[in-house]
Protein backbone atom coordinates (compact mmCIF):
# COMPACT_ATOMS: atom_id res chain seq x y z
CA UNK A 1 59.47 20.58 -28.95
CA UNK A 2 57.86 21.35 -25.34
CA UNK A 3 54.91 22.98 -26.85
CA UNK A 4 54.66 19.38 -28.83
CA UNK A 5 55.17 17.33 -25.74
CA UNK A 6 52.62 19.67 -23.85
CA UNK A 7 50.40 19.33 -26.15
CA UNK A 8 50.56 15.92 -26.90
CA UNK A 9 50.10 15.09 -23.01
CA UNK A 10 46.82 17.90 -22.86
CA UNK A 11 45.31 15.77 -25.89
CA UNK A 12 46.31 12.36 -24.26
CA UNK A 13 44.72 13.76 -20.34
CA UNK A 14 41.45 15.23 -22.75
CA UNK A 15 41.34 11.58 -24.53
CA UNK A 16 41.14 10.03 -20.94
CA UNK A 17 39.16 12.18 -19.34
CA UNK A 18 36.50 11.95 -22.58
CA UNK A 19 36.98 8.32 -22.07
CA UNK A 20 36.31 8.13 -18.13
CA UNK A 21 33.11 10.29 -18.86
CA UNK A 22 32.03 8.10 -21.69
CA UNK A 23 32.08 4.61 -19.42
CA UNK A 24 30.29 6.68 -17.05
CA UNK A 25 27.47 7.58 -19.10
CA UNK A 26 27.07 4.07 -20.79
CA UNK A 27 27.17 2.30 -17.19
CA UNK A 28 24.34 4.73 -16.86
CA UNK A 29 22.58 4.69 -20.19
CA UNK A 30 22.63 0.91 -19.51
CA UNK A 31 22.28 0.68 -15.80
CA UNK A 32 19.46 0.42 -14.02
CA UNK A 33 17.34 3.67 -11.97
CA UNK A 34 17.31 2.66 -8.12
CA UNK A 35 13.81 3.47 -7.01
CA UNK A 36 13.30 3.72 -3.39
CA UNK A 37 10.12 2.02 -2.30
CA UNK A 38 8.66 3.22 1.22
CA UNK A 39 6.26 1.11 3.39
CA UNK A 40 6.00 -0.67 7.04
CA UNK A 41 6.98 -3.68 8.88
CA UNK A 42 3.94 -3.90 10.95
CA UNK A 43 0.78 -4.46 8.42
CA UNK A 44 -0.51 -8.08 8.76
CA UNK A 45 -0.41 -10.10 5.37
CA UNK A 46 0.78 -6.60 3.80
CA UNK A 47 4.41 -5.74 4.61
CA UNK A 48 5.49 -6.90 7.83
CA UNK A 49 8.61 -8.55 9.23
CA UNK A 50 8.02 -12.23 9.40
CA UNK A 51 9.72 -14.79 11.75
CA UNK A 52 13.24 -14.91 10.04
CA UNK A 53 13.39 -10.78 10.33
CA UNK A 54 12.61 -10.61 6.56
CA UNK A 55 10.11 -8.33 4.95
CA UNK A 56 7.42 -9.59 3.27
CA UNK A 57 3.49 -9.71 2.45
CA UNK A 58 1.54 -8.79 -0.26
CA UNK A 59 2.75 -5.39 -1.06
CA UNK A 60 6.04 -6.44 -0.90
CA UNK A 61 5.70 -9.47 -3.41
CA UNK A 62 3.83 -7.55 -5.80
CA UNK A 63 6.10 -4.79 -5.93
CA UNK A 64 8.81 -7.58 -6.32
CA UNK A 65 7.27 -9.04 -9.42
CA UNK A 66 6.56 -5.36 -10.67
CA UNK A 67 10.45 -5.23 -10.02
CA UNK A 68 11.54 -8.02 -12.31
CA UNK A 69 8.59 -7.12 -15.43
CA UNK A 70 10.57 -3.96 -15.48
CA UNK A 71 14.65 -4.39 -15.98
CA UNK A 72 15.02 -0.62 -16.35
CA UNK A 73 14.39 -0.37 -12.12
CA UNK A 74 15.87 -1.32 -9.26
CA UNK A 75 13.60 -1.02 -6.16
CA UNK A 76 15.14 -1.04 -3.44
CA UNK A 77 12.84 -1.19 0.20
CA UNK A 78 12.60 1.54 3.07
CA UNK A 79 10.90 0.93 5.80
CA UNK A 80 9.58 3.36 8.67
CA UNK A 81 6.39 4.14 11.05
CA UNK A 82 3.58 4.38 8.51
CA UNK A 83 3.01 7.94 9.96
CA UNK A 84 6.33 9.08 8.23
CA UNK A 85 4.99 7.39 4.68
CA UNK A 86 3.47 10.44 3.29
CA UNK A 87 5.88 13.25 4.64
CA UNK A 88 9.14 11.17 3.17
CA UNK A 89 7.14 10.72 -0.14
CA UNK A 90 6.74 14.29 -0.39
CA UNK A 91 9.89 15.27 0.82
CA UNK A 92 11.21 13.32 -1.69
CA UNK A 93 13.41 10.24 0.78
CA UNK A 94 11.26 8.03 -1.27
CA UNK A 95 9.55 7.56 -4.60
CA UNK A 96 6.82 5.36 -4.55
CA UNK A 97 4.50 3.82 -1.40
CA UNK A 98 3.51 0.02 -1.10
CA UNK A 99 1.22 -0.06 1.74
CA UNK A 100 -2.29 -0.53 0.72
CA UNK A 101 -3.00 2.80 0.00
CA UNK A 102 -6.28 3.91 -0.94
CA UNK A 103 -6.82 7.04 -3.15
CA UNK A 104 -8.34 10.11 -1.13
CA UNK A 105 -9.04 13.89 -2.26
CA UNK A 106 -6.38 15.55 0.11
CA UNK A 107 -3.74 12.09 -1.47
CA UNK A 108 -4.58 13.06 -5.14
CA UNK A 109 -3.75 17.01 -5.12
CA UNK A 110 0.03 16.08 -3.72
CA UNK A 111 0.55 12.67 -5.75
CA UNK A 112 0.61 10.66 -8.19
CA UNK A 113 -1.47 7.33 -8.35
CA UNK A 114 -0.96 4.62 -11.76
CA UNK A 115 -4.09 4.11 -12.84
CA UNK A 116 -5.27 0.12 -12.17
CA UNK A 117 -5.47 -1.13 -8.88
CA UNK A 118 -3.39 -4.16 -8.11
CA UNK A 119 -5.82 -5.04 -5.30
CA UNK A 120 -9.19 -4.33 -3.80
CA UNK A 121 -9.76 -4.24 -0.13
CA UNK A 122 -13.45 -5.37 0.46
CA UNK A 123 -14.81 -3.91 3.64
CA UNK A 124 -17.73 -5.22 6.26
CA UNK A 125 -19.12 -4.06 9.17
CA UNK A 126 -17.20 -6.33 11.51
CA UNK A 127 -18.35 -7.35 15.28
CA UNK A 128 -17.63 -9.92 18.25
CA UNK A 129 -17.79 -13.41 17.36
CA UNK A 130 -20.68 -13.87 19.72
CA UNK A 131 -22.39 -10.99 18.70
CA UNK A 132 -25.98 -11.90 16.86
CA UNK A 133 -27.56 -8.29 16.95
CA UNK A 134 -25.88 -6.54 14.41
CA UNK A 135 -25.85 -8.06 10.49
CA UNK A 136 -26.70 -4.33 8.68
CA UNK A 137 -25.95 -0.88 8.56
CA UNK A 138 -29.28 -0.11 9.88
CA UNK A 139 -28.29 -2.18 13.20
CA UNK A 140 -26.02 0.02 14.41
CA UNK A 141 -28.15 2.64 15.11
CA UNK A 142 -27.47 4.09 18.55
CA UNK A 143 -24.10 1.69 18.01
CA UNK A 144 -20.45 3.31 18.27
CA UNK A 145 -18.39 1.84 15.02
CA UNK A 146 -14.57 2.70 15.89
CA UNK A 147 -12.68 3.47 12.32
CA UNK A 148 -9.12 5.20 11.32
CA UNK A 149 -9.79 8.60 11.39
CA UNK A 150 -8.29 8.81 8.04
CA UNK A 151 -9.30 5.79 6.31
CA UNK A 152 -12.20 5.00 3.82
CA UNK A 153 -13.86 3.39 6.18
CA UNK A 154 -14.55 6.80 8.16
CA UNK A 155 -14.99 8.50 4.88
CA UNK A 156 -18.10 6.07 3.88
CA UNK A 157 -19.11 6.14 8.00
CA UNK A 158 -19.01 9.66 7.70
CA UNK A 159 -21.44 10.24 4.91
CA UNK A 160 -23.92 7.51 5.82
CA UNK A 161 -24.30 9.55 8.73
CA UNK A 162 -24.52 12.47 6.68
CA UNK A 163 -27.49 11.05 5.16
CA UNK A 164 -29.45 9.23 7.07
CA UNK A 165 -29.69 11.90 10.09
CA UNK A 166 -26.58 10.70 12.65
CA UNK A 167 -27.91 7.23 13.45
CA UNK A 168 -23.93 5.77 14.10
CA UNK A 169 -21.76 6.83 16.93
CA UNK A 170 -18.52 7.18 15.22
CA UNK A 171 -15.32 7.27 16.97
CA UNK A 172 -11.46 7.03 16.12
CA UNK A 173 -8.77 4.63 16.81
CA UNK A 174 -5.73 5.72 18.96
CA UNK A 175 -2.21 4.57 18.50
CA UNK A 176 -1.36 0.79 18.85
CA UNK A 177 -2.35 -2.05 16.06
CA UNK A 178 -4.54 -3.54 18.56
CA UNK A 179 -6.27 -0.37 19.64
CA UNK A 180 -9.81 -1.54 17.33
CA UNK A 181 -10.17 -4.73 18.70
CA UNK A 182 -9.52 -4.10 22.56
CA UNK A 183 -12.07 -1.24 22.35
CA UNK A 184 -14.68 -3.71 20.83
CA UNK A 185 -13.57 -6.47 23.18
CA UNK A 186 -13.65 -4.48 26.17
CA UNK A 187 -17.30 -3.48 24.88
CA UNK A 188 -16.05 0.29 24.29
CA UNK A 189 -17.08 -0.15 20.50
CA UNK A 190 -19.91 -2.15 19.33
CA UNK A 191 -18.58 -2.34 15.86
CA UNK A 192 -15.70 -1.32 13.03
CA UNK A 193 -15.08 -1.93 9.19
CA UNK A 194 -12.82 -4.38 8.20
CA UNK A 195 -11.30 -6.71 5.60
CA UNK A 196 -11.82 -10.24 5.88
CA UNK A 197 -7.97 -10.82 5.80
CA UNK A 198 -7.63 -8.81 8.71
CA UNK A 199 -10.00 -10.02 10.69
CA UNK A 200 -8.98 -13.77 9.71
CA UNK A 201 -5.25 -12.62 11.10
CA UNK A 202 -6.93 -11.33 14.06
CA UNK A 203 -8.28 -14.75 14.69
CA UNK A 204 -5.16 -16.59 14.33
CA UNK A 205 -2.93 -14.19 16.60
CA UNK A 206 -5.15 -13.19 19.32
CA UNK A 207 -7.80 -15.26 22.04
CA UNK A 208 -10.20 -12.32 20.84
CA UNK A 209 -11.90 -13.35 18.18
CA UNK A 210 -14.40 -10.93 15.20
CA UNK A 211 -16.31 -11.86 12.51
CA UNK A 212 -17.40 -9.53 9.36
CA UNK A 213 -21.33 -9.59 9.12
CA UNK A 214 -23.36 -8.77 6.21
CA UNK A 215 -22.35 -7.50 2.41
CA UNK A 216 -19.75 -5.83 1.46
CA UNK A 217 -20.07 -2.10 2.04
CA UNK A 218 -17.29 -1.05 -0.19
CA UNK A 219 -14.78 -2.49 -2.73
CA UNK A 220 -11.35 -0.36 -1.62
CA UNK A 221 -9.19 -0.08 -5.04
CA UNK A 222 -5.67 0.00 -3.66
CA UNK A 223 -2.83 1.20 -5.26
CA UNK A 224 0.82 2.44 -4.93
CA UNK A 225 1.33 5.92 -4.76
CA UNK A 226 4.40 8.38 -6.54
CA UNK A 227 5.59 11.76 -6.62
CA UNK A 228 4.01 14.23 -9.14
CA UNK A 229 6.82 13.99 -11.41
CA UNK A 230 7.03 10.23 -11.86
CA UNK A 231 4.42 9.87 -14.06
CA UNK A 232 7.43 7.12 -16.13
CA UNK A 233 7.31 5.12 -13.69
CA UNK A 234 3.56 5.01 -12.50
CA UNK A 235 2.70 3.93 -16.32
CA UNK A 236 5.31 1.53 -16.09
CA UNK A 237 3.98 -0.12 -13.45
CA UNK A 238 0.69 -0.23 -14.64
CA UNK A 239 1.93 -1.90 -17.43
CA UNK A 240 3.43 -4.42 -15.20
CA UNK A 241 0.33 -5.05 -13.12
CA UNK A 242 -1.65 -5.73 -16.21
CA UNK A 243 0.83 -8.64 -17.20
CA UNK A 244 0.80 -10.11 -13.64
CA UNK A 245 -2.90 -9.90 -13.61
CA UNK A 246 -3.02 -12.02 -17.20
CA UNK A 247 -0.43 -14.71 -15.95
CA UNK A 248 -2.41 -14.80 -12.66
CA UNK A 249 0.28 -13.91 -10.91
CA UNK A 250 -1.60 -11.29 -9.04
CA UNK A 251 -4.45 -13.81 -7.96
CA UNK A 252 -1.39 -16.29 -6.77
CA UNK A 253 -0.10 -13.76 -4.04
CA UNK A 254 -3.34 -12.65 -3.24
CA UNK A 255 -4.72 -16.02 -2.22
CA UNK A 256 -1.38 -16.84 -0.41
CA UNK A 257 -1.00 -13.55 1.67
CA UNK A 258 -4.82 -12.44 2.10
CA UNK A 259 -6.38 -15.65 1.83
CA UNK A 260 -8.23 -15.20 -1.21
CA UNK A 261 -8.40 -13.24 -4.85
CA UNK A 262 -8.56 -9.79 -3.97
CA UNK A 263 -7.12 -9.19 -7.51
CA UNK A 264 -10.25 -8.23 -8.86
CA UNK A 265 -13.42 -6.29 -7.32
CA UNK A 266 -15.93 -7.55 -5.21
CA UNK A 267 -18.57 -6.51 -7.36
CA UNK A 268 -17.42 -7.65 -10.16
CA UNK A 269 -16.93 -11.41 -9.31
């Protein structure tokens, strides 16, 4: 009669347990994956903490639309120094990046990028507002153009250089957002490359003002960037991005956080 009674309780405690683990697995069959979404709080019109303390810009309302065309995801936002982006991405404290990122060589052998940008970032050779000399490339010979040392921008400075025999002084930014424009007010620069977003921000916040001169030197495809292994999640969201771009949703937040529809290229307007 014990041996019944033990018994009976082992199969009741197995029925429960079996139970517990099965309303685990459907809350996560049916749940939702939490994907951590690294970018800043200082990028102007990007991501950036406006006056109420609350993150927003561009990025950030894209990836929040992305968020709600896909019900399998949660994204939830982590913000840090913009220096610590690509070290927490590929230690693995984040999954995907939503600051404006641009593909590079060195970028594309440690991650993943989806495969349609969900903005372009046209840049121009961009000067004082009072400054009537320079309108081309070929006017800043014996100029000094300050860049990111890492950005496109240096990479297409660099090999114009390359190619037309050195004509450009290039130079790097330091630390500090306003770092470009005080060298170039303070006559330190003659020149940088720039978005007209940015430099229409830089207008509104500061008594210095800049103004982007000639064509556009290059169209910047921007995109967010994953770990290797999330190659789910990057074709997810280009999925995503292709129905914002159809119900113009895309070309809304563009126009209201940059000024104007950066949605599409440049060059192909």
């Amino acid at each position: 009669m014990k041996k019944r009674i033990r018994a009976g309780c082992l199969l009741l405690l197995l029925g429960a347990l079996a139970g517990c683990g099965q309303g685990e697995s459907t809350k996560a069959g049916s749940g939702v994956q939490t994907v951590i979404v690294g970018t800043g709080t200082d990028f102007p019109n990007i991501a950036f903490m406006d006056e109420k303390g609350e993150l927003t810009g561009y990025d950030i309302e894209v990836m929040k639309a992305i968020d709600k065309q896909l019900p399998q995801y949660k994204f939830v936002f982590k913000t840090m120094d913009f220096s610590n982006l690509l070290t927490s991405l590929g230690n693995r404290k984040i999954d995907v990046i939503a600051h404006n990122m641009a593909k590079n060589k060195e970028r594309e052998k440690r991650f993943l990028y989806h495969k349609i940008p969900y903005n372009y970032s046209p840049m121009y050779i961009t000067v004082k507002a009072d400054n009537a000399a320079i309108h081309t490339l070929r006017d800043l010979k014996g100029k000094t153009v300050i860049v990111g040392a890492t950005s496109n921008a240096a990479d297409y400075m660099t090999a114009y250089n390359k190619a037309h025999g050195s004509p450009i002084h290039l130079k790097y930014a330091g630390q500090g957002s306003n770092d470009t424009a005080n060298q170039i007010e303070t006559g330190r620069a003659d020149a940088t490359v720039s978005t007209p977003f940015a430099v229409d921000f830089q207008n509104k916040t500061h008594a210095f003002k800049q103004k982007t001169v000639g064509d556009v030197l290059l169209d910047t495809e921007v995109y967010f960037m994953f770990n290797k292994n999330s190659q789910t999640l990057a074709d997810d969201t280009d999925r995503a991005i292709q129905k914002l771009e159809k119900d113009g949703t895309l070309k809304r937040l563009s126009e209201k956080w940059l000024g104007a529809d950066y949605s599409k290229s440049s060059f192909t307007k």
